[in-house]
PDB file of N, CA and C in Angstrom:
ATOM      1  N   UNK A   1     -22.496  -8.018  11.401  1.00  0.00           N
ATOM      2  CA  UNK A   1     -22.528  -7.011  10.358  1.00  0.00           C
ATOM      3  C   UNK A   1     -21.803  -7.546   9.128  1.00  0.00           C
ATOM      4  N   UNK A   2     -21.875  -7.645   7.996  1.00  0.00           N
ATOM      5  CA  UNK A   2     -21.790  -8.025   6.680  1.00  0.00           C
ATOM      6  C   UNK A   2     -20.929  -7.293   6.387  1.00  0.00           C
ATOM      7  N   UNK A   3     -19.525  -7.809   5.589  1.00  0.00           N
ATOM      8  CA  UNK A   3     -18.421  -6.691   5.332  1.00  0.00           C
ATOM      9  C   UNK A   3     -18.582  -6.757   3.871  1.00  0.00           C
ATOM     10  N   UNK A   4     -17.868  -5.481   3.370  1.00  0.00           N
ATOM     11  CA  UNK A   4     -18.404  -5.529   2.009  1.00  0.00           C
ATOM     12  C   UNK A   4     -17.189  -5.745   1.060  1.00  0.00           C
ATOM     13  N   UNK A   5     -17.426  -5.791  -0.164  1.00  0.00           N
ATOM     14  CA  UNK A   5     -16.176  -6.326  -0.842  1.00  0.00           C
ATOM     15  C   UNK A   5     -14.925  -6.371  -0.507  1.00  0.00           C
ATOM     16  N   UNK A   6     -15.114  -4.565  -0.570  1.00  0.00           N
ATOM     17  CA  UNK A   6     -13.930  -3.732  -0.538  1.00  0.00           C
ATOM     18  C   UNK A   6     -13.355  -3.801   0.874  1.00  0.00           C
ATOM     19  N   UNK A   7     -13.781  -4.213   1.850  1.00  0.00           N
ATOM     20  CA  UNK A   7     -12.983  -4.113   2.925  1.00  0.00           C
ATOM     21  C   UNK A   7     -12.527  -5.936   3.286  1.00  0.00           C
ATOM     22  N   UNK A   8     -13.279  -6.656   2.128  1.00  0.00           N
ATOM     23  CA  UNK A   8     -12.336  -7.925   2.349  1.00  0.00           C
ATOM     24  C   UNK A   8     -11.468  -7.769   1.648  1.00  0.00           C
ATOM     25  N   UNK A   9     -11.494  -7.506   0.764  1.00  0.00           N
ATOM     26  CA  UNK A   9     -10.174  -7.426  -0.362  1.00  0.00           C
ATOM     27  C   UNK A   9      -8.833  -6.271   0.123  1.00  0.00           C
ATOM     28  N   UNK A  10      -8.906  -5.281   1.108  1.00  0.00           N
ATOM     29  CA  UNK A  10      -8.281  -4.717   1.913  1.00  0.00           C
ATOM     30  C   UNK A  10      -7.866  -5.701   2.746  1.00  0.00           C
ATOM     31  N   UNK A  11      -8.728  -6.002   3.570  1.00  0.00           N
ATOM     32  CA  UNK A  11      -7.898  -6.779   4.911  1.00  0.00           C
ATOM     33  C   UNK A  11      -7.547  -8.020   4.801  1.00  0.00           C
ATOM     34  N   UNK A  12      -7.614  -8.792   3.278  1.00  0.00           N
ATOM     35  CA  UNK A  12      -6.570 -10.096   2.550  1.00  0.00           C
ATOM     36  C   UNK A  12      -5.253  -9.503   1.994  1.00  0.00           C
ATOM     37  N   UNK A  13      -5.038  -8.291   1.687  1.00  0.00           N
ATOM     38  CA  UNK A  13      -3.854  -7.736   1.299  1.00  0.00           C
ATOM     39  C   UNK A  13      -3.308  -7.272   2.224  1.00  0.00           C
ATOM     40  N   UNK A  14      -4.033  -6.593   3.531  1.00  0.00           N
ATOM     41  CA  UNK A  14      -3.161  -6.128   4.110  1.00  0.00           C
ATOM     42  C   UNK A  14      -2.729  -7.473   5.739  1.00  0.00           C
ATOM     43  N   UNK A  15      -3.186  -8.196   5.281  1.00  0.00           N
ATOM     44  CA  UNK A  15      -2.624  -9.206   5.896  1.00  0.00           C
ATOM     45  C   UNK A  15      -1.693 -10.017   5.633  1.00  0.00           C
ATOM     46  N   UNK A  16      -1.810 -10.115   4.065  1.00  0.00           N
ATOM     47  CA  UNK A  16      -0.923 -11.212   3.669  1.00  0.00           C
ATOM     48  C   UNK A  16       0.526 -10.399   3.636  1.00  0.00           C
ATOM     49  N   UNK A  17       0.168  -8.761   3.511  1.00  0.00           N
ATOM     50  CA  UNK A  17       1.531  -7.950   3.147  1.00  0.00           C
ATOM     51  C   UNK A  17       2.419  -7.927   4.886  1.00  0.00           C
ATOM     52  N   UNK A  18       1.824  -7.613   5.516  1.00  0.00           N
ATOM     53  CA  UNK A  18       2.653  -7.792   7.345  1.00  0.00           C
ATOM     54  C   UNK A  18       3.081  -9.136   7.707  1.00  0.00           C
ATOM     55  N   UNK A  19       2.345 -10.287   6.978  1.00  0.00           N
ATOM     56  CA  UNK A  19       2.348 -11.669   6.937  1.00  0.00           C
ATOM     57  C   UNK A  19       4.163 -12.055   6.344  1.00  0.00           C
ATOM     58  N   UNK A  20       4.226 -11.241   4.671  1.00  0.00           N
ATOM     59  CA  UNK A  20       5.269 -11.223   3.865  1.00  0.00           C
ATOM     60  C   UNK A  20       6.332 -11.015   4.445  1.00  0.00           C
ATOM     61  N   UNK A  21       5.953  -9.798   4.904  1.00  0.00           N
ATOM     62  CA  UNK A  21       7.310  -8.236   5.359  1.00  0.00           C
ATOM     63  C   UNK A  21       7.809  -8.818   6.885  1.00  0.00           C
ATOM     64  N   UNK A  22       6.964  -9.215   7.732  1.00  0.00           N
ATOM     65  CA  UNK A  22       7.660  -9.585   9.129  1.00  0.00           C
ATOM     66  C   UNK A  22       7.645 -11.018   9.150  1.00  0.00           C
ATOM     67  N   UNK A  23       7.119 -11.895   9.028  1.00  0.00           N
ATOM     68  CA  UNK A  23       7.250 -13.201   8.813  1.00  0.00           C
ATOM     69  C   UNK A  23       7.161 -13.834   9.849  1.00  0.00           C
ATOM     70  N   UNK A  24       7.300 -13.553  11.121  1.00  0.00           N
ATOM     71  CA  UNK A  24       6.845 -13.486  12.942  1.00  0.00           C
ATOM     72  C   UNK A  24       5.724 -13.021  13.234  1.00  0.00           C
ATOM     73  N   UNK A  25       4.627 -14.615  13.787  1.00  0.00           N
ATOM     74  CA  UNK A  25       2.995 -13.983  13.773  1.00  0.00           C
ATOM     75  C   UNK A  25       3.396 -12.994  15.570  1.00  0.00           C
ATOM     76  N   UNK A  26       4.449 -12.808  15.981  1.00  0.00           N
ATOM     77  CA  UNK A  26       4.119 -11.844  17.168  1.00  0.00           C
ATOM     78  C   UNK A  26       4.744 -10.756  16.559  1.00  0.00           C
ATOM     79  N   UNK A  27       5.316 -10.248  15.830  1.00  0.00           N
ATOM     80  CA  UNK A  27       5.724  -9.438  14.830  1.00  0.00           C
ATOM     81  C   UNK A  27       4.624  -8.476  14.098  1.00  0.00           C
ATOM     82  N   UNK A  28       4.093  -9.120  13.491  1.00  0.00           N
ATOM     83  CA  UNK A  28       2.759  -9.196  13.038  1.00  0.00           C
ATOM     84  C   UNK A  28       1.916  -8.718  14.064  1.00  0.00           C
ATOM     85  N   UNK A  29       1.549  -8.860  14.901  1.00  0.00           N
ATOM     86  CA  UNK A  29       0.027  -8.531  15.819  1.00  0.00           C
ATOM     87  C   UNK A  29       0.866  -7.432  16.300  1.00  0.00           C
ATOM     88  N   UNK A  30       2.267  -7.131  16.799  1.00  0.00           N
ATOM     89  CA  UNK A  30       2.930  -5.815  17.492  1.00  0.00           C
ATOM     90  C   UNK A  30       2.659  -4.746  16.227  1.00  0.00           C
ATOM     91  N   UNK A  31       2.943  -4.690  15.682  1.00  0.00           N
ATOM     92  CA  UNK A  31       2.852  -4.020  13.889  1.00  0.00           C
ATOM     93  C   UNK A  31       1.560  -3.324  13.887  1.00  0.00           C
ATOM     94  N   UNK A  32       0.382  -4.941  13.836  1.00  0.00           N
ATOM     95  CA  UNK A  32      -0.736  -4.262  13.470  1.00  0.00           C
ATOM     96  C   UNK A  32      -1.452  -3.228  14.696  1.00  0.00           C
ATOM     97  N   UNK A  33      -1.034  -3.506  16.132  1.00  0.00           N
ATOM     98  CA  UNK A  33      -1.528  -3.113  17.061  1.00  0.00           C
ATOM     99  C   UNK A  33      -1.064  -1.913  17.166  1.00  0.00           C
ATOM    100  N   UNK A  34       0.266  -1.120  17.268  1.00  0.00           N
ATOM    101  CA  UNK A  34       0.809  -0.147  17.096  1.00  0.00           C
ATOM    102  C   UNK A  34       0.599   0.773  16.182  1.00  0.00           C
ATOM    103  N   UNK A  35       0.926  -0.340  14.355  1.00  0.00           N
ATOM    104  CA  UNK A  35       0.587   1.264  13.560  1.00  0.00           C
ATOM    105  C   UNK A  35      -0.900   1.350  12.345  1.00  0.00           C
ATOM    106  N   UNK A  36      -1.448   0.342  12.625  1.00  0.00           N
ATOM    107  CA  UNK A  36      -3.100  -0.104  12.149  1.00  0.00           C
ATOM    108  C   UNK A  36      -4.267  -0.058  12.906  1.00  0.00           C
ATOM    109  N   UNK A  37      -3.328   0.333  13.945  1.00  0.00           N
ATOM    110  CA  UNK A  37      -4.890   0.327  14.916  1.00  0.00           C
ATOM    111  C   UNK A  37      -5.684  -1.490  15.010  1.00  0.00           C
ATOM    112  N   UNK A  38      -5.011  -2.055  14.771  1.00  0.00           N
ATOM    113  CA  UNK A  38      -5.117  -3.671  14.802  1.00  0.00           C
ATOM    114  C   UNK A  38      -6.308  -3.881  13.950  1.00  0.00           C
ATOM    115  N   UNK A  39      -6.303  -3.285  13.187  1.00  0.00           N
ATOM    116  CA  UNK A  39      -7.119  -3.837  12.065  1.00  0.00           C
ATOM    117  C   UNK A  39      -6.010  -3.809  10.516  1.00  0.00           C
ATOM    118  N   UNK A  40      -6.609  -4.923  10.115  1.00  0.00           N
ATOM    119  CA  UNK A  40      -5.542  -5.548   8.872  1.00  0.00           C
ATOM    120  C   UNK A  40      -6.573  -4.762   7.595  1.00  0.00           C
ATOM    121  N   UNK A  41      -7.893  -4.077   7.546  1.00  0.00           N
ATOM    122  CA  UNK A  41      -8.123  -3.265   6.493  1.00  0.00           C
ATOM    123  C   UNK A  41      -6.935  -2.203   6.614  1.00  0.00           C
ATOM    124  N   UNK A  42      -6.917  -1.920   7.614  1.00  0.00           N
ATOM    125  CA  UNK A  42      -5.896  -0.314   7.750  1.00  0.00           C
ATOM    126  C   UNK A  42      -4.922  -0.805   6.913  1.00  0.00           C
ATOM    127  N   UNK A  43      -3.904  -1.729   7.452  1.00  0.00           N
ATOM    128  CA  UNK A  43      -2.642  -2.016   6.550  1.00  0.00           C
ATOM    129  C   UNK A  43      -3.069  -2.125   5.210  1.00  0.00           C
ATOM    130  N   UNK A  44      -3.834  -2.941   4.731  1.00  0.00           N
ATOM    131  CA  UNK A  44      -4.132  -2.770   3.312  1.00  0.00           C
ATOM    132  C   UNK A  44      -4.476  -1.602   2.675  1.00  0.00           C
ATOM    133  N   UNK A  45      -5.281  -0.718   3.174  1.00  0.00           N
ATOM    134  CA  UNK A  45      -5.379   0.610   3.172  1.00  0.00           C
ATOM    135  C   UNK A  45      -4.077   1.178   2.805  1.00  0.00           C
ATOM    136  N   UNK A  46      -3.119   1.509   3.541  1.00  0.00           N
ATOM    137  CA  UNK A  46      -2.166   1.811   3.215  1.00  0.00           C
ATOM    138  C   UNK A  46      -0.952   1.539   2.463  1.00  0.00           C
ATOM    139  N   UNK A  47      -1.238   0.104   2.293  1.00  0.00           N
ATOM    140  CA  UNK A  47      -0.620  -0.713   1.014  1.00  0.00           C
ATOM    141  C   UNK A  47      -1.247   0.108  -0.450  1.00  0.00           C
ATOM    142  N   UNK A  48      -2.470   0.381  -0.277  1.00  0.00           N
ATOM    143  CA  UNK A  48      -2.584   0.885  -1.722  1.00  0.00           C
ATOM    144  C   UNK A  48      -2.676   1.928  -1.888  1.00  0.00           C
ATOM    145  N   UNK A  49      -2.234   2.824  -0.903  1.00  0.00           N
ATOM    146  CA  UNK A  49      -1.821   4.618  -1.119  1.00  0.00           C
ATOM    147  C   UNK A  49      -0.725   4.428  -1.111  1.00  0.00           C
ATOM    148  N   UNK A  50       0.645   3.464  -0.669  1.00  0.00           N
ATOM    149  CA  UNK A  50       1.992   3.234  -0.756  1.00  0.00           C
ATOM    150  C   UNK A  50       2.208   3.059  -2.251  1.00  0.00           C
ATOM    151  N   UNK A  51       1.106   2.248  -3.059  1.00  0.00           N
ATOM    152  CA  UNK A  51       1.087   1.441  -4.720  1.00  0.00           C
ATOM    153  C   UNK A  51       0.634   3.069  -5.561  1.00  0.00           C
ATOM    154  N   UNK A  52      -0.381   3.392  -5.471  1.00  0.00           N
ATOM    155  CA  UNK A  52      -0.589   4.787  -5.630  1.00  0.00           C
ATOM    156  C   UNK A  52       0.077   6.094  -5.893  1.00  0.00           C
ATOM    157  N   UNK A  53       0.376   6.208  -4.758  1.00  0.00           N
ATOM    158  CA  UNK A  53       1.811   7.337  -4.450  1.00  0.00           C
ATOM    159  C   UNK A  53       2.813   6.782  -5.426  1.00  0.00           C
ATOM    160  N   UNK A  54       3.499   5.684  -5.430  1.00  0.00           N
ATOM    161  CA  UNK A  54       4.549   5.171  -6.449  1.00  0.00           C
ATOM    162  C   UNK A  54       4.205   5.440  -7.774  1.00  0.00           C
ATOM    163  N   UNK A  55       2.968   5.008  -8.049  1.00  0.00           N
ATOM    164  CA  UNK A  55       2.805   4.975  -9.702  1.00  0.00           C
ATOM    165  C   UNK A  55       2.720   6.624  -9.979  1.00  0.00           C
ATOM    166  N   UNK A  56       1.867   7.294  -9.023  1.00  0.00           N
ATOM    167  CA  UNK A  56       2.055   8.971  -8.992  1.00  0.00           C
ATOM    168  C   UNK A  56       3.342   9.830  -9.289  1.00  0.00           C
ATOM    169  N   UNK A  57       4.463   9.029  -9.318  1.00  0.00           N
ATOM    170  CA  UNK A  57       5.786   9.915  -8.824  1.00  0.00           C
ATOM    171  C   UNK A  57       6.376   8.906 -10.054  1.00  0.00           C
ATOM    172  N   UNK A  58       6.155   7.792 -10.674  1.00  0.00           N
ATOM    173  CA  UNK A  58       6.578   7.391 -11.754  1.00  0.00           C
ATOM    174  C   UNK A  58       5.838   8.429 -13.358  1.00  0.00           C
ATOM    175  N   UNK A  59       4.633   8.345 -12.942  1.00  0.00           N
ATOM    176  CA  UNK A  59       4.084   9.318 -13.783  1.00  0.00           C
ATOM    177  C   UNK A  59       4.766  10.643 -14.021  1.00  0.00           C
ATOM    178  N   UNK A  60       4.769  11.107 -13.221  1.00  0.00           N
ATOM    179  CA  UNK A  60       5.121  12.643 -13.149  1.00  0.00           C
ATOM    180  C   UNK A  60       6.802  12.813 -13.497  1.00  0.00           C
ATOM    181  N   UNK A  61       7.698  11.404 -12.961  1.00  0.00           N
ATOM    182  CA  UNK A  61       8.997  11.881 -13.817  1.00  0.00           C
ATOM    183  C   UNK A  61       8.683  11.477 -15.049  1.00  0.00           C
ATOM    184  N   UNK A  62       8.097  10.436 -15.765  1.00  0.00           N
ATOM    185  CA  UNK A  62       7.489  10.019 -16.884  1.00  0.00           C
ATOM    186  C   UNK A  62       7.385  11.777 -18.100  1.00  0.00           C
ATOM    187  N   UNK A  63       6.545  12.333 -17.222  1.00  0.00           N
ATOM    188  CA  UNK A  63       6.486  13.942 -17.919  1.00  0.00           C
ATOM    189  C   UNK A  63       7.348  14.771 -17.942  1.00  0.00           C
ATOM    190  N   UNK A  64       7.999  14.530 -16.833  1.00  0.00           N
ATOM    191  CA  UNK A  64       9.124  15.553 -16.820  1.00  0.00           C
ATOM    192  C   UNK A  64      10.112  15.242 -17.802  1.00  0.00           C
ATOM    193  N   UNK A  65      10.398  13.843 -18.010  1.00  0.00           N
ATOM    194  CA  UNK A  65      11.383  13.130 -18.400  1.00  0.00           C
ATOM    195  C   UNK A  65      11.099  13.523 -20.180  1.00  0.00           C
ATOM    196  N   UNK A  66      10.079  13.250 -20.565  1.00  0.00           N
ATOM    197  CA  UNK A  66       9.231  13.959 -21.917  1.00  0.00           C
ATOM    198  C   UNK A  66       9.362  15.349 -22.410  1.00  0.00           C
ATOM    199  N   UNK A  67       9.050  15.717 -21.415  1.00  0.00           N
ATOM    200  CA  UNK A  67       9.180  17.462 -21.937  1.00  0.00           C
ATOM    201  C   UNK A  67      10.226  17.685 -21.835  1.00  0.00           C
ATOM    202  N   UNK A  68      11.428  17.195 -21.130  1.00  0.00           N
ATOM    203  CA  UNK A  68      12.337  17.603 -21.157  1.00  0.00           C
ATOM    204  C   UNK A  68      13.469  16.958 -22.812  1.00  0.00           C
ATOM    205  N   UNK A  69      12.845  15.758 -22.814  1.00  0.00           N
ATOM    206  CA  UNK A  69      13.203  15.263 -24.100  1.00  0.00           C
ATOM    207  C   UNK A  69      12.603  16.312 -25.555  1.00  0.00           C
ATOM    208  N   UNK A  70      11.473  16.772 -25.141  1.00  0.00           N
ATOM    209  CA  UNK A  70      11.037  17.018 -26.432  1.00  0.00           C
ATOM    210  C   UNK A  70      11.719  18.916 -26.525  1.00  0.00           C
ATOM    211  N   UNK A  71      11.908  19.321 -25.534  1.00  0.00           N
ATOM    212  CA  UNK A  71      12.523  20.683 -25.369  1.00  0.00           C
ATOM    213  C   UNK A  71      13.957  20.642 -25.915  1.00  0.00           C
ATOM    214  N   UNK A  72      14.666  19.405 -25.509  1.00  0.00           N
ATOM    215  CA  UNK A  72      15.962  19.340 -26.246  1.00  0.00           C
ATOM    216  C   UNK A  72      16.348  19.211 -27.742  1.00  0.00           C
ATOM    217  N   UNK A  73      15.197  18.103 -27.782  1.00  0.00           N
ATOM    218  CA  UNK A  73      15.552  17.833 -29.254  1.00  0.00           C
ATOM    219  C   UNK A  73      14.979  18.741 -30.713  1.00  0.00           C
TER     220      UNK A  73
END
């Protein structure tokens, strides 16, 4: 079966990121087997709702941080 972009470009990030973070290839396969369901799209998957969520919660104090500037001054 033919994988399609998007799930190579998932499961090169989310490999290289468990690759980074534990640095022990039995580390690594315990990780992915436990909380990926041993697939390295999953981890990447969740690498970019982890990137996501962050920029989400930078945004939003971003506004808060604004209105609250522009209410003061």
């Amino acid at each position: 079966m033919a994988r399609s972009f998007t799930d190579t470009i998932l499961s090169q990030s989310g490999k290289l990121y468990l690759q980074l973070r534990l640095r022990d290839k039995a580390k690594v396969e315990r990780e992915l087997t436990i909380k990926y369901e041993g697939q390295y799209r999953n981890a990447g998957l969740m690498l970019l709702f982890d990137i996501l969520m962050a920029l989400g919660v930078v945004a939003i104090v971003g506004l808060v941080a604004t209105a609250l500037y522009l209410i003061a001054a």
